[in-house]
C-alpha atoms as a PDB file:
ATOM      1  CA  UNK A   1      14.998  -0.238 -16.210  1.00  0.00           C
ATOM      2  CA  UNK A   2      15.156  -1.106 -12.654  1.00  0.00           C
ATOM      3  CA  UNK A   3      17.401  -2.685 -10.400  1.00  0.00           C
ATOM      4  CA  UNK A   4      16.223  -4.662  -7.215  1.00  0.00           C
ATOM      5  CA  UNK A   5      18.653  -4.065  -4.214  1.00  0.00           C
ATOM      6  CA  UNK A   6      19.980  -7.323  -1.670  1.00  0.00           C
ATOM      7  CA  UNK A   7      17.975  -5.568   1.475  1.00  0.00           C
ATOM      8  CA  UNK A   8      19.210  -5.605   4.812  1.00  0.00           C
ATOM      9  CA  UNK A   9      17.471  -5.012   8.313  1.00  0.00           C
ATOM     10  CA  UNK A  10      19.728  -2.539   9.207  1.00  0.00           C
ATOM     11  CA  UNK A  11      19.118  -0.080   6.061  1.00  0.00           C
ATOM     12  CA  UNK A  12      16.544   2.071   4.067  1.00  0.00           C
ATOM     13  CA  UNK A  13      15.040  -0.231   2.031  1.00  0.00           C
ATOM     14  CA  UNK A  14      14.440   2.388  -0.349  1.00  0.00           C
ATOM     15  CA  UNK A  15      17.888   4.051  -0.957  1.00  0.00           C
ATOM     16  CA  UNK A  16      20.156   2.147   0.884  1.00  0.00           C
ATOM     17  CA  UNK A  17      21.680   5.000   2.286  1.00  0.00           C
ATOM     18  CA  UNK A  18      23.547   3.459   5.045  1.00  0.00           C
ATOM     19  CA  UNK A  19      23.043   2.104   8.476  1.00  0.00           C
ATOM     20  CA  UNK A  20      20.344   3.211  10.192  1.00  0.00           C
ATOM     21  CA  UNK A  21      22.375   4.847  13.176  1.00  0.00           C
ATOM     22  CA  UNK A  22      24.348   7.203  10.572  1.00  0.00           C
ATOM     23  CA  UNK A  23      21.595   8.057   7.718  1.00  0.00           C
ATOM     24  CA  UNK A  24      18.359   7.959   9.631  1.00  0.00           C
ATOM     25  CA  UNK A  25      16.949  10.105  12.540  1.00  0.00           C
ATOM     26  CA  UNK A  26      14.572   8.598  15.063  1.00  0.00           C
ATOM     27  CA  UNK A  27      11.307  10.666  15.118  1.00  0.00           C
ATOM     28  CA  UNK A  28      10.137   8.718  17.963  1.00  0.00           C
ATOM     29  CA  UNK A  29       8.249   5.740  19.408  1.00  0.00           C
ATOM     30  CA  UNK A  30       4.675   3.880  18.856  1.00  0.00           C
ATOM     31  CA  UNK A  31       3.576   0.626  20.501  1.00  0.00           C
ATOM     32  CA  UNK A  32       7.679   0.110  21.596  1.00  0.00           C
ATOM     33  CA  UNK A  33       8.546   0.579  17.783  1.00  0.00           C
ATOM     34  CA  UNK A  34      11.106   2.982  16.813  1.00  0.00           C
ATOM     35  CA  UNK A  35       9.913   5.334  13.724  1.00  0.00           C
ATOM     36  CA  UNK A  36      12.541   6.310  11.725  1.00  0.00           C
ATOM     37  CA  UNK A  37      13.260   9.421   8.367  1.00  0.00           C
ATOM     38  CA  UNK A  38      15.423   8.417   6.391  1.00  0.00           C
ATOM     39  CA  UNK A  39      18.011  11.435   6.183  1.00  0.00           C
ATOM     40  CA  UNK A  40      18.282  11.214   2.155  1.00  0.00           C
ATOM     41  CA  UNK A  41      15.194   9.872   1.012  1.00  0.00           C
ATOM     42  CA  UNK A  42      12.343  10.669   3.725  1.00  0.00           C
ATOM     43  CA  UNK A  43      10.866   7.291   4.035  1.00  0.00           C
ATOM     44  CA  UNK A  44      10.020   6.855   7.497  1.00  0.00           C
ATOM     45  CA  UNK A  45       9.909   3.256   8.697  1.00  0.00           C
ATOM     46  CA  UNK A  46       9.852   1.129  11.783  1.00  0.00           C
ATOM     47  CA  UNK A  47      12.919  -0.960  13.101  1.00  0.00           C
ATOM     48  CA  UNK A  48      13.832  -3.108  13.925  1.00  0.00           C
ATOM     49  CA  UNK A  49      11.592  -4.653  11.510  1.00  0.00           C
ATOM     50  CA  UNK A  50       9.892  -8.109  12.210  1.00  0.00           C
ATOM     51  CA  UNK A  51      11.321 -10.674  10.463  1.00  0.00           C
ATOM     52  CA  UNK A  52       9.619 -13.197   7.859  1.00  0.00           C
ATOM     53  CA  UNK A  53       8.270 -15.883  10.121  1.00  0.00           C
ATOM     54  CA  UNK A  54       6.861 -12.641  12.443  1.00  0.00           C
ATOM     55  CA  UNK A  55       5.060 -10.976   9.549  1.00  0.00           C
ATOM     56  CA  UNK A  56       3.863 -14.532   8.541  1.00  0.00           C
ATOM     57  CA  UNK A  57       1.949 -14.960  12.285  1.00  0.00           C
ATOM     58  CA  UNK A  58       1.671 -11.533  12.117  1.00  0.00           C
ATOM     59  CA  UNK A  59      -0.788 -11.498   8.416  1.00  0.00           C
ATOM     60  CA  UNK A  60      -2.215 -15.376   9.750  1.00  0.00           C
ATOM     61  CA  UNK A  61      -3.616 -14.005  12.531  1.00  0.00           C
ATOM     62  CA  UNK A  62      -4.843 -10.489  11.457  1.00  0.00           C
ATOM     63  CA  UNK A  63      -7.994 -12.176   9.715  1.00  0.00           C
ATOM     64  CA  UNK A  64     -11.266 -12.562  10.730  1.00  0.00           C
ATOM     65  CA  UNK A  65     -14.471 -11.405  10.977  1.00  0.00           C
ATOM     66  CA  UNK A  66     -13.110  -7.395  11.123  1.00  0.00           C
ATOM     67  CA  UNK A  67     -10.982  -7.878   7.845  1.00  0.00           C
ATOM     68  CA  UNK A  68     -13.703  -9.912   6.135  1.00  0.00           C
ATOM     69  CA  UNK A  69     -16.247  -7.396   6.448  1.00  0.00           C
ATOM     70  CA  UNK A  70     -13.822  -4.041   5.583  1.00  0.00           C
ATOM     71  CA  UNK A  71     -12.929  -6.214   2.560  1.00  0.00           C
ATOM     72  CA  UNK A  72     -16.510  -6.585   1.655  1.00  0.00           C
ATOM     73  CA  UNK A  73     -18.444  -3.827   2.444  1.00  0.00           C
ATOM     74  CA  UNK A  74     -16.109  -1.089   3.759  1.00  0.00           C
ATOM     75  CA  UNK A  75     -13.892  -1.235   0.594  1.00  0.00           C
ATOM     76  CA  UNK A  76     -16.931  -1.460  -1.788  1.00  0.00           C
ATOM     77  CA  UNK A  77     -16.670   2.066  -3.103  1.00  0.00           C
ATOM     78  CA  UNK A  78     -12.916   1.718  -3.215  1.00  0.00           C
ATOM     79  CA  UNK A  79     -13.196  -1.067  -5.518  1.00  0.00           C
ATOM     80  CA  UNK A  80     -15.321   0.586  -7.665  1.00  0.00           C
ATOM     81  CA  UNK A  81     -13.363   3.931  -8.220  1.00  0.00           C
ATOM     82  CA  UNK A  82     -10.301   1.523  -8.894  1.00  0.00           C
ATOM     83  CA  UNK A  83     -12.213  -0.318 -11.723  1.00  0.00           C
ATOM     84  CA  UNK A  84     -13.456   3.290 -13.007  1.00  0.00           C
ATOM     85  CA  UNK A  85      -9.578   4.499 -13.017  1.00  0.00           C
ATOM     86  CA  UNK A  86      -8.870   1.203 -15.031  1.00  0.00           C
ATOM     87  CA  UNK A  87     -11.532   1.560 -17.244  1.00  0.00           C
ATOM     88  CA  UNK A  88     -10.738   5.164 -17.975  1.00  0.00           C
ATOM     89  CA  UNK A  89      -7.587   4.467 -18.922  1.00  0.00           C
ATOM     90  CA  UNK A  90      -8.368   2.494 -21.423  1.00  0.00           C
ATOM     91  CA  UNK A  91      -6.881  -0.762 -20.088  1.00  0.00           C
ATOM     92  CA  UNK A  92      -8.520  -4.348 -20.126  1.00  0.00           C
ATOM     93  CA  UNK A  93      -7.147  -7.870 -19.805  1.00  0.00           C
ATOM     94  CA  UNK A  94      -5.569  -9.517 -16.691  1.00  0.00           C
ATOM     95  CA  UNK A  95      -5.542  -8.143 -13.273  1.00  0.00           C
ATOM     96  CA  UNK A  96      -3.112  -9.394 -10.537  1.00  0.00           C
ATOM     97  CA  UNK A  97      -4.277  -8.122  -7.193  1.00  0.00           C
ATOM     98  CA  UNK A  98      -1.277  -8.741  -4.387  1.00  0.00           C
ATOM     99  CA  UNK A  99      -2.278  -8.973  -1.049  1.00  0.00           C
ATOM    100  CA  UNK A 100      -6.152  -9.866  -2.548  1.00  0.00           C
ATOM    101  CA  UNK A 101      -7.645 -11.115   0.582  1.00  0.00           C
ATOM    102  CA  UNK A 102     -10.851 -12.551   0.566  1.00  0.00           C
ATOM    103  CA  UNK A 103     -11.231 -11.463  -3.055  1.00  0.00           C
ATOM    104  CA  UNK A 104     -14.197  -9.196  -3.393  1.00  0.00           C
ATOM    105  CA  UNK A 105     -12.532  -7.060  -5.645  1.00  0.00           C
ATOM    106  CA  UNK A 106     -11.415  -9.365  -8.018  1.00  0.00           C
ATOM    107  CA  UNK A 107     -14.725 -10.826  -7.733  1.00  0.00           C
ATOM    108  CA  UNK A 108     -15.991  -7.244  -8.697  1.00  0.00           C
ATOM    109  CA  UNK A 109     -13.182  -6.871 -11.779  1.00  0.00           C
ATOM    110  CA  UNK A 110     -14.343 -10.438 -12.901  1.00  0.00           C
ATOM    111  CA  UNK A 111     -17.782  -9.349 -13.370  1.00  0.00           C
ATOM    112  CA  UNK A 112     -16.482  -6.310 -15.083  1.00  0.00           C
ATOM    113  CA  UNK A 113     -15.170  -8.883 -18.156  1.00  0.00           C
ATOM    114  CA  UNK A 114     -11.439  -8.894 -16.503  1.00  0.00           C
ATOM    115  CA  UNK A 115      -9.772 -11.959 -16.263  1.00  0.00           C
ATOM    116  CA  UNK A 116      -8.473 -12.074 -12.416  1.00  0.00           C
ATOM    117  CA  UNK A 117      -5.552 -13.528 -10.307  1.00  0.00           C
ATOM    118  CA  UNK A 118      -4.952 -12.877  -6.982  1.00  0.00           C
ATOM    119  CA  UNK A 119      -1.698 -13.367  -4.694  1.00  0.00           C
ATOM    120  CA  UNK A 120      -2.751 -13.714  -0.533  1.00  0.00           C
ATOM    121  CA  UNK A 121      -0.109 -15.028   2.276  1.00  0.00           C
ATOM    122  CA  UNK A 122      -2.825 -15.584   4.700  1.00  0.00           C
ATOM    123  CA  UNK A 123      -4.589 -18.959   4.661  1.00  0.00           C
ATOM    124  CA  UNK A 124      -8.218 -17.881   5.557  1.00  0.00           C
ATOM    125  CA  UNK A 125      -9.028 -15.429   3.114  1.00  0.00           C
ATOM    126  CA  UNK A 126      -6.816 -17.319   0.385  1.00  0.00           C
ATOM    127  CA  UNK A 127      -9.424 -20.930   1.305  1.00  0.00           C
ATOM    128  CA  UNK A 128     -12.597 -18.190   1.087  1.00  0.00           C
ATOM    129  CA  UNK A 129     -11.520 -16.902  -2.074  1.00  0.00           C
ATOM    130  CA  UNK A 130     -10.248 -19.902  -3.634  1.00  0.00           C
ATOM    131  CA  UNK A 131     -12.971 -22.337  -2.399  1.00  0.00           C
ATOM    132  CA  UNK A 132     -16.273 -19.840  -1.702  1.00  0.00           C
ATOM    133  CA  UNK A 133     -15.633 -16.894  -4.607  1.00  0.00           C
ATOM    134  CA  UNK A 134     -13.875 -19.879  -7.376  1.00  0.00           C
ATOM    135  CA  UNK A 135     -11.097 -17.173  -8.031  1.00  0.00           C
ATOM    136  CA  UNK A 136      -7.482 -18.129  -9.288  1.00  0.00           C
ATOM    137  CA  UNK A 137      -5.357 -17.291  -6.058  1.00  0.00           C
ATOM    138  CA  UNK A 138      -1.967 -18.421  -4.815  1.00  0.00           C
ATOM    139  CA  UNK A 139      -0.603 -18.514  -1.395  1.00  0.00           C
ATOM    140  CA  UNK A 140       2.551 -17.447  -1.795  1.00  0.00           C
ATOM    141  CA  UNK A 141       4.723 -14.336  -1.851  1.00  0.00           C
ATOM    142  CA  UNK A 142       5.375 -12.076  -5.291  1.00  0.00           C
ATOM    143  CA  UNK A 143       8.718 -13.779  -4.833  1.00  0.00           C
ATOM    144  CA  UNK A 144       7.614 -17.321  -4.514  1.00  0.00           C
ATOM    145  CA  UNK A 145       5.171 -17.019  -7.330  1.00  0.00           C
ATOM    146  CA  UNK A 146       7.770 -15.878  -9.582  1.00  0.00           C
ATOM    147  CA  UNK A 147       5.454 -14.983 -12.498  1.00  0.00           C
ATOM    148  CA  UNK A 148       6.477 -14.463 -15.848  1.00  0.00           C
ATOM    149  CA  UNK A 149       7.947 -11.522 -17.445  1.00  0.00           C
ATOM    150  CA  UNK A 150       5.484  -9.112 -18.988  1.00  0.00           C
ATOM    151  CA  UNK A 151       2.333 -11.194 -17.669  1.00  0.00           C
ATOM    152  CA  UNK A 152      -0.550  -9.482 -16.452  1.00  0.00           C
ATOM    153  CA  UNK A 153      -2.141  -6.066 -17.952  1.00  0.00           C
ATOM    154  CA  UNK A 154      -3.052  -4.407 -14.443  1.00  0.00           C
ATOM    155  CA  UNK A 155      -1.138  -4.975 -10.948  1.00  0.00           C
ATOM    156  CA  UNK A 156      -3.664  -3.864  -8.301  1.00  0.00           C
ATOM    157  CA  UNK A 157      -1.732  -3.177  -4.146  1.00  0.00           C
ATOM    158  CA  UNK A 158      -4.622  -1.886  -2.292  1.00  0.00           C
ATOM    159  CA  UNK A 159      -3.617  -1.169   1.422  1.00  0.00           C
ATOM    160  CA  UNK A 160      -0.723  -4.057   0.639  1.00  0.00           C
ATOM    161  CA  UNK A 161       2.444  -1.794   0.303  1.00  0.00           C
ATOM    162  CA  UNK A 162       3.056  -0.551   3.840  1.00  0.00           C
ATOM    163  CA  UNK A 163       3.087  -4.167   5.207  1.00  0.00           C
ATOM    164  CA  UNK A 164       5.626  -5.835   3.426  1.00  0.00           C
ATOM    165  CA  UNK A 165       9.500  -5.648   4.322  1.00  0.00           C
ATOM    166  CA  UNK A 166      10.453  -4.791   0.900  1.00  0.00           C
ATOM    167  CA  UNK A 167       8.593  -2.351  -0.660  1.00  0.00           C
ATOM    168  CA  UNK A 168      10.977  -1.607  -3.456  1.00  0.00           C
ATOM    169  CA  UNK A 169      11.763  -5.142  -4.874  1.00  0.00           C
ATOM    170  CA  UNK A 170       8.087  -5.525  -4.304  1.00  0.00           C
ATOM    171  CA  UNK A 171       7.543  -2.515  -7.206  1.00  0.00           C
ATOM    172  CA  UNK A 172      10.623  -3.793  -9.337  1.00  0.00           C
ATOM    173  CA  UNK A 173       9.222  -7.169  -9.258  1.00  0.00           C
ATOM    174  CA  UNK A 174       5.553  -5.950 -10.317  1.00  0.00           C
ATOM    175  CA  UNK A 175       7.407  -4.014 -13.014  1.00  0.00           C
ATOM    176  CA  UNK A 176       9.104  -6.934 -14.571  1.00  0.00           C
ATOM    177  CA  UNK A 177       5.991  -9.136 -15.026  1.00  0.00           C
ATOM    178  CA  UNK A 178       3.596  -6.671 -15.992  1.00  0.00           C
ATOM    179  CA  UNK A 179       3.334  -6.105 -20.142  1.00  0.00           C
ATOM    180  CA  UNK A 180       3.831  -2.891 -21.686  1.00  0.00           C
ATOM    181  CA  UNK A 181       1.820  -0.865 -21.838  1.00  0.00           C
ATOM    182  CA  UNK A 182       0.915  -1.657 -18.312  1.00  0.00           C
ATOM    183  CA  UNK A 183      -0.659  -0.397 -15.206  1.00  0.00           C
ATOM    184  CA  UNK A 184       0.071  -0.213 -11.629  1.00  0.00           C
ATOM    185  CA  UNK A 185      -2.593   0.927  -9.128  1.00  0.00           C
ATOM    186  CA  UNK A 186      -1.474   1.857  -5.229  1.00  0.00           C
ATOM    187  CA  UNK A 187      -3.923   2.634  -2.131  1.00  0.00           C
ATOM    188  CA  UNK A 188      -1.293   3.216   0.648  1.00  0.00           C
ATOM    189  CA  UNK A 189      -2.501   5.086   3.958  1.00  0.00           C
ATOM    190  CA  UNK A 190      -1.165   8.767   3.931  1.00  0.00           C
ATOM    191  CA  UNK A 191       1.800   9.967   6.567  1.00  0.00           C
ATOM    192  CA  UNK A 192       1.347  13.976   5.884  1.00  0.00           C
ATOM    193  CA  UNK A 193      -2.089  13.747   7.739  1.00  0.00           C
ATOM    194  CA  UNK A 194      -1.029  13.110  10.863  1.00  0.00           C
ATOM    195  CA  UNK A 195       2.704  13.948  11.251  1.00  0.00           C
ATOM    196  CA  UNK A 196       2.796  17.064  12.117  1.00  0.00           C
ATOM    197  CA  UNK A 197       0.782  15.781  15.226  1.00  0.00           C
ATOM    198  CA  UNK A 198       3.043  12.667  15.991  1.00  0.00           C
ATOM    199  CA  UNK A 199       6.238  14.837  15.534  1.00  0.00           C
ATOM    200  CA  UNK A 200       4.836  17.462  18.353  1.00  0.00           C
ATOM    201  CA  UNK A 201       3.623  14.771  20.850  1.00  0.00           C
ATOM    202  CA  UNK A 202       6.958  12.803  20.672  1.00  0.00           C
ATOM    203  CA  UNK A 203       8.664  16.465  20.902  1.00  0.00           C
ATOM    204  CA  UNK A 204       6.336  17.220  23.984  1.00  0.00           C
ATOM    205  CA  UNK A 205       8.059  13.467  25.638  1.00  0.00           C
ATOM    206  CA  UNK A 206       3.884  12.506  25.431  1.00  0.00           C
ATOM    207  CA  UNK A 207       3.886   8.522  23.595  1.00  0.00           C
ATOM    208  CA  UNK A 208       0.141   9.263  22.455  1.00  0.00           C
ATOM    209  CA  UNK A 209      -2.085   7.206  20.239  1.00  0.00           C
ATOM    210  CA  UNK A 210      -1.830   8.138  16.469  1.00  0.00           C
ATOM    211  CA  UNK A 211      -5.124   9.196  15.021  1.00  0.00           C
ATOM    212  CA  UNK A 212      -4.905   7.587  11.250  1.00  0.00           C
ATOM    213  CA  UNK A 213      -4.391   4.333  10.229  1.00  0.00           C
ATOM    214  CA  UNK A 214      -0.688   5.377   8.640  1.00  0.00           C
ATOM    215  CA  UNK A 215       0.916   5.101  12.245  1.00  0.00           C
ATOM    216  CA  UNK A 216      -0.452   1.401  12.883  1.00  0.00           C
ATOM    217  CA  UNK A 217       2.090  -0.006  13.825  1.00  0.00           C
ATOM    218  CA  UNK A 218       4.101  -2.965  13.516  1.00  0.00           C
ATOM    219  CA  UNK A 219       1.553  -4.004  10.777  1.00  0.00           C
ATOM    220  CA  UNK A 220       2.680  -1.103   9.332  1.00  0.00           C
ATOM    221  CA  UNK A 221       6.636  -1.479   8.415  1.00  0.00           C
ATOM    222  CA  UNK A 222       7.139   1.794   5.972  1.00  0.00           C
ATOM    223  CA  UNK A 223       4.856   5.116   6.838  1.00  0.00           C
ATOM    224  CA  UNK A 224       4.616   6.372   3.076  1.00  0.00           C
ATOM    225  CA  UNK A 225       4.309  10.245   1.767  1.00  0.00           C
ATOM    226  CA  UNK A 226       2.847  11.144  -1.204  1.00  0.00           C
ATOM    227  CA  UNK A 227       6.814  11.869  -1.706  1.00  0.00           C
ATOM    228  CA  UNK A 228       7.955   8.841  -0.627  1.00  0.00           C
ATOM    229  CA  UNK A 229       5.841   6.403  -2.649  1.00  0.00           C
ATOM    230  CA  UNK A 230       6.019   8.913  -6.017  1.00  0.00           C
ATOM    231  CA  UNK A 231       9.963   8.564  -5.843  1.00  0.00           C
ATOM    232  CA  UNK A 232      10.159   4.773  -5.038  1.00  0.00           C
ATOM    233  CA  UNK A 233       7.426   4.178  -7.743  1.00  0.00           C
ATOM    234  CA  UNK A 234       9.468   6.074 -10.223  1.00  0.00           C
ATOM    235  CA  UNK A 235      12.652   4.257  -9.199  1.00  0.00           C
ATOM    236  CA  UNK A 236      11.530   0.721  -9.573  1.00  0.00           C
ATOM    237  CA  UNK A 237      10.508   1.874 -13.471  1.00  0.00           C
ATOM    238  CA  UNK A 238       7.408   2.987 -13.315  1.00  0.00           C
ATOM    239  CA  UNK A 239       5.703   6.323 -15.097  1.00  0.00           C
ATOM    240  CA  UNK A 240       4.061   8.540 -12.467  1.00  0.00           C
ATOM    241  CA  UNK A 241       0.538   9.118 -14.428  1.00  0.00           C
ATOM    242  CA  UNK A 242      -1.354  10.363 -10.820  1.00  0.00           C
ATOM    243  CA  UNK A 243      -1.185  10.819  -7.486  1.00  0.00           C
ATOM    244  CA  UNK A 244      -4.771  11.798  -5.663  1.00  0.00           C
ATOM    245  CA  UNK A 245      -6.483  11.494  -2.421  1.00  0.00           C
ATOM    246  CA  UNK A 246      -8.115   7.370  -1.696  1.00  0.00           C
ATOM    247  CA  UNK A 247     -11.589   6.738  -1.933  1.00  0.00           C
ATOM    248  CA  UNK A 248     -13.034   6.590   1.413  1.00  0.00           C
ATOM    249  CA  UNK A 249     -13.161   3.080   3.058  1.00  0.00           C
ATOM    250  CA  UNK A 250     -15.963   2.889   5.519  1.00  0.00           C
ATOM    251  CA  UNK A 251     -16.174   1.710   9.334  1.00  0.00           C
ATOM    252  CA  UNK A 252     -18.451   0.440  11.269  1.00  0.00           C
ATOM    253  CA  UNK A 253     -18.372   3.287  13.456  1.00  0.00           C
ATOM    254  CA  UNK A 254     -19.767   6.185  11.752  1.00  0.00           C
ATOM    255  CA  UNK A 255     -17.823   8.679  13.319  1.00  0.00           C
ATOM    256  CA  UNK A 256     -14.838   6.983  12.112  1.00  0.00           C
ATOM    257  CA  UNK A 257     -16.412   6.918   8.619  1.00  0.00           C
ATOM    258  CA  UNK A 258     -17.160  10.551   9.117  1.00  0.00           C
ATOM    259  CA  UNK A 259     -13.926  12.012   9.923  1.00  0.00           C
ATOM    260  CA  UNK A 260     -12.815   9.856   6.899  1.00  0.00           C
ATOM    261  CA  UNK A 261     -15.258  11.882   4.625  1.00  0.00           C
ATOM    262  CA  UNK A 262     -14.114  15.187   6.156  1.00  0.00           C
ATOM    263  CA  UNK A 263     -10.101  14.072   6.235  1.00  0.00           C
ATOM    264  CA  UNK A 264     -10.694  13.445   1.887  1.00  0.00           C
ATOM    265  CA  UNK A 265     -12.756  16.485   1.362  1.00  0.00           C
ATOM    266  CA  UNK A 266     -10.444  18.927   3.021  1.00  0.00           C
ATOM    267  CA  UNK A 267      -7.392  16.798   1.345  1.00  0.00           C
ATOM    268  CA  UNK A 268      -9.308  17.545  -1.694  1.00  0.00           C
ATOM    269  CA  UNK A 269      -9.934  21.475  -1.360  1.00  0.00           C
ATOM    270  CA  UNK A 270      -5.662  21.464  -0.551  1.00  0.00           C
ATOM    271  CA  UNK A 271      -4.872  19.478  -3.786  1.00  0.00           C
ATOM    272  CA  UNK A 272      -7.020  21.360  -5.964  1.00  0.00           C
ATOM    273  CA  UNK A 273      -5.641  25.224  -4.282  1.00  0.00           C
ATOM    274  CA  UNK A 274      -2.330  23.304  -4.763  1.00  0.00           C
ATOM    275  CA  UNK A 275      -2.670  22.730  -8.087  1.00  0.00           C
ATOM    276  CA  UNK A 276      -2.216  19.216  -7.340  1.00  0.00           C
ATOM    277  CA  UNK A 277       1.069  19.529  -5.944  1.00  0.00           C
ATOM    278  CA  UNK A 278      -0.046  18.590  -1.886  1.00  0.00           C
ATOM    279  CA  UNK A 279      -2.144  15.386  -1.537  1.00  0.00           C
ATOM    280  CA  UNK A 280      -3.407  15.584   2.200  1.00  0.00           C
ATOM    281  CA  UNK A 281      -5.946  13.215   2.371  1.00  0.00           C
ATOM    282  CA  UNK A 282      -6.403   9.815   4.553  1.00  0.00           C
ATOM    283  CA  UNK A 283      -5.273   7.545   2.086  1.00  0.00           C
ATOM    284  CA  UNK A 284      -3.152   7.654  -1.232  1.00  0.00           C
ATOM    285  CA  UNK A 285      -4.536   6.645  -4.756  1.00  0.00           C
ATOM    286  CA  UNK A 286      -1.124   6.772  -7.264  1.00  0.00           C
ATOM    287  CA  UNK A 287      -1.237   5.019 -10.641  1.00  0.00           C
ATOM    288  CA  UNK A 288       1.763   4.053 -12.804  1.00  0.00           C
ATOM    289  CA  UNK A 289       2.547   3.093 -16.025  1.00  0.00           C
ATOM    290  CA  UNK A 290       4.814   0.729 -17.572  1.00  0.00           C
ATOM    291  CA  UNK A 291       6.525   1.620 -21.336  1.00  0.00           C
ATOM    292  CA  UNK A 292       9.712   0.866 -22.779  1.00  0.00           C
END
């Protein structure tokens, strides 16, 4: 069973461990942001954190043409290795997709027989896929909507996780209104790729640009590890059933898209010679479970 914590600006939102000045070291600065490690669980995370009505201008503002077309064509094959994982798994029924965007994967899932809801803060993609697609969204937060207990068969956070404030209540919350059995599936951008990079250049006194999308930052308010998101994942109540390397999302740029490709492959080659113990790709793919 899990317990959601009252969070506070000023500690890990994953363990509370204490104020930030006493449990967490600063690893250093991007975009005028300081990155913190959490001394007893690892997260690293930005603060100060923006607060609510930030975010909100913040997610209101980060949609348009770029995010429409990454949502429909660059995350095509992610969408479809997600369904696959679903499908292999044996699950059907109701998907709840937070953070759905303009809704082309639950406009995928729906044509795979699932029955679809989607949750999206932002008012343009929330009027495309409401009006445009026909799909059931809401405009809300998870903690607005306040859904049900044991609700929906699948919760779907695809590139969602690192931008909210609370990533923990997020996961107990998902927990409590998803049936059991139940599924949870997670695409968060991966820290281990470039760290030991941004821990050198901040070492060196040199503020340079972070080569993967982990480090993005202030859109970006928790910088997860596989480590990280395994332990707060099984914390909030879930069963760890696997932990892999993304599915590539494409660019425009095909160098981008390239390094990408090369980034999951050699992730891939150190997961398998790790037995599966090191997942060093681009991107994070970790599914959950839900049983009592």
């Amino acid at each position: 069973m899990n317990t959601k914590f009252n969070i506070k600006n000023d500690y890990c939102n994953y363990c509370l461990g204490g104020e930030i000045v006493e449990s967490s070291k600063c690893l250093g600065e991007i975009n005028n942001c300081k990155v913190f490690k959490c001394r007893d669980c690892n997260l690293i995370y930005i603060y100060p954190k923006p607060n609510e009505n930030e975010l909100h201008n913040m997610y209101q503002n980060w949609h348009g043409s770029h995010q429409y077309e990454l949502n429909q064509y660059g995350e095509k094959y992610l969408f479809n290795n997600i369904l696959l994982s679903i499908k292999k798994r044996g699950y059907s029924g109701k998907i709840l997709d937070i953070g759905s965007s303009y809704g082309f994967f639950l406009d995928s899932a729906r044509k795979e027989g699932f029955t679809v809801k989607g949750l999206e803060i932002a008012n343009e993609p929330f009027n495309y896929s409401k009006n445009v697609l026909g799909l059931d969204v809401d405009n809300m937060t998870l903690d607005e909507a306040n859904y049900p207990d044991n609700n929906f068969d699948i919760l779907t956070m695809l590139n969602v996780l690192e931008h909210v404030s609370n990533p923990f209540n997020i996961l107990c919350e998902a927990w409590r209104i998803t049936k059991s059995p139940g599924l949870i599936l997670i695409v968060v951008p991966n820290a281990l790729l470039a760290y030991p990079y941004f821990i050198l250049s901040r070492k060196l006194g040199v503020e340079a640009f972070v080569p993967t999308s982990a480090y993005t930052v202030p859109s970006h308010l928790t910088i997860f590890s596989p480590f990280s998101i395994k332990n707060m994942l099984t914390k909030s109540g879930w069963k760890v059933v696997s932990i892999m390397n993304a599915p590539v999302i494409t660019n425009k740029s095909k160098l981008k898209t390239s390094l990408k490709y090369l980034f999951k492959s050699f992730g891939d080659i150190v997961q398998t010679i790790s037995f599966k113990k090191i997942c060093f790709g681009y991107s994070i793919l970790i599914i959950g479970e839900k049983s009592e």
